[in-house]
Protein backbone atom coordinates (compact mmCIF):
# COMPACT_ATOMS: atom_id res chain seq x y z
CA UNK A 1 95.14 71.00 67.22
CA UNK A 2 92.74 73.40 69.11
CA UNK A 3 92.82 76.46 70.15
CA UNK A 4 94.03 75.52 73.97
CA UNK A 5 96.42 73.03 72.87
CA UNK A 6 97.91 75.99 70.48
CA UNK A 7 98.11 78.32 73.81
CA UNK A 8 99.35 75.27 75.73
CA UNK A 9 102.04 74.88 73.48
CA UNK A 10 102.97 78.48 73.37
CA UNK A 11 103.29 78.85 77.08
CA UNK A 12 105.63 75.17 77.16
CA UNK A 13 107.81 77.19 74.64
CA UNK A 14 107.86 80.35 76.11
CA UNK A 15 107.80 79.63 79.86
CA UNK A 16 109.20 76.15 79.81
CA UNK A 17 106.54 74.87 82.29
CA UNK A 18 103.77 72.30 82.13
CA UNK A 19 100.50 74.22 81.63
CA UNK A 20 97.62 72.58 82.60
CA UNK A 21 94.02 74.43 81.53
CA UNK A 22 92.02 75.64 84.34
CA UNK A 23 89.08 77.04 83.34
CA UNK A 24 87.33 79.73 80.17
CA UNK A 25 85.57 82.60 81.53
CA UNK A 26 83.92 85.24 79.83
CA UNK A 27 84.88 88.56 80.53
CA UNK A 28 83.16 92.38 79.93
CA UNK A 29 84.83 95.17 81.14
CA UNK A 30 82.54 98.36 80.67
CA UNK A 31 83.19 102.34 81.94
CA UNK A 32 80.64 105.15 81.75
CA UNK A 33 78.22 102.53 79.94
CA UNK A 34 80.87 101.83 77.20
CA UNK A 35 81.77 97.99 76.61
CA UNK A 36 85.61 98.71 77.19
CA UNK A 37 86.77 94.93 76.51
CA UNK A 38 85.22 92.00 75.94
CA UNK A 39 86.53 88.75 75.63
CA UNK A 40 87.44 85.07 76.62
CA UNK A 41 90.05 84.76 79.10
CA UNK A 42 91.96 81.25 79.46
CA UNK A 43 93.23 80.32 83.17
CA UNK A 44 96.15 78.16 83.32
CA UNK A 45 98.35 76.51 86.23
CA UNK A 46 102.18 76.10 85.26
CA UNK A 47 103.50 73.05 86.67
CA UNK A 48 107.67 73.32 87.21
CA UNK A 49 108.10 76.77 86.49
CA UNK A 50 110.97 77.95 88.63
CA UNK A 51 109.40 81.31 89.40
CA UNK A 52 105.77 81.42 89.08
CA UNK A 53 103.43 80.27 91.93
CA UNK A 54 100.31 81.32 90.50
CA UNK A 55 98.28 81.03 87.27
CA UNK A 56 99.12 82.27 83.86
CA UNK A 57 96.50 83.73 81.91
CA UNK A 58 96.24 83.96 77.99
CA UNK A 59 93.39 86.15 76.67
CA UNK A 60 91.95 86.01 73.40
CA UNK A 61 90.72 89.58 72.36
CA UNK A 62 87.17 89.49 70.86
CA UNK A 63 86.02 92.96 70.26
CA UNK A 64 85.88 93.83 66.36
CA UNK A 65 88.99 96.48 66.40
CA UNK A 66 91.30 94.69 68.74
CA UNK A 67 92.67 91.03 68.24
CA UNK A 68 95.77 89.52 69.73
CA UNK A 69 96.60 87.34 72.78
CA UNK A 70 98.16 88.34 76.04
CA UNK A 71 99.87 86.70 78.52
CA UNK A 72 101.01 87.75 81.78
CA UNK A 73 101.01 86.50 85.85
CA UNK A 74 98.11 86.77 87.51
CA UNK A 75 98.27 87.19 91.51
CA UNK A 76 96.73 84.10 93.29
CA UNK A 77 94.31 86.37 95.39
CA UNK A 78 93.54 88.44 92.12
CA UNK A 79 90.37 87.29 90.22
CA UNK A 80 90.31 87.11 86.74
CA UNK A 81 87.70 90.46 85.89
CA UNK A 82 90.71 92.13 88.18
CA UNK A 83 93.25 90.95 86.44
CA UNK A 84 91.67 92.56 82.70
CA UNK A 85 90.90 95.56 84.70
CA UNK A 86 95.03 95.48 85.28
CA UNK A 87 95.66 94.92 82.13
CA UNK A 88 93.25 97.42 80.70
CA UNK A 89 94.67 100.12 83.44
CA UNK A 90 98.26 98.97 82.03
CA UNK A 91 98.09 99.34 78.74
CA UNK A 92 95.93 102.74 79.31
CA UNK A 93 99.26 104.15 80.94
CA UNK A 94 102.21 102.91 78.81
């Protein structure tokens, strides 16, 4: 299994929708000249969810000290550098 079936599989479990893989795109987030976060971010629809109208996003952390996937609702007019800058912004103030 690879690693977007794994992430498909999670989201099925977790959100009990029919993910369907969008796209990968590679993200860099930098501040002051600093490389902040960098990392692949995978875009996916959910077909069925009850809820959600707009794409799911799983990212897979690449920078040497931080590794982990997140997973969270992205706003349908929200693109996807936005969306880590969110997420970033979030975690910065929890």
């Amino acid at each position: 299994m690879n690693y977007i079936e794994e992430l498909r599989d999670v989201i099925r479990r977790l959100h009990g929708a029919e993910p369907v893989h969008v796209e990968s795109v590679a993200v860099k987030e930098t501040f002051k000249g600093q490389t902040v976060w960098e990392g692949i971010v995978e875009v996916f629809d959910l077909i069925g969810h009850p809820t959600a109208h707009s794409s799911v996003i799983q990212v897979r952390f690449t920078a040497d000290d931080t590794k982990g996937i997140a997973a969270a609702a992205k706003a349908s007019n929200q693109t996807v550098s936005e969306w880590v800058r969110s997420t970033i912004h979030a975690s910065l103030n929890a």
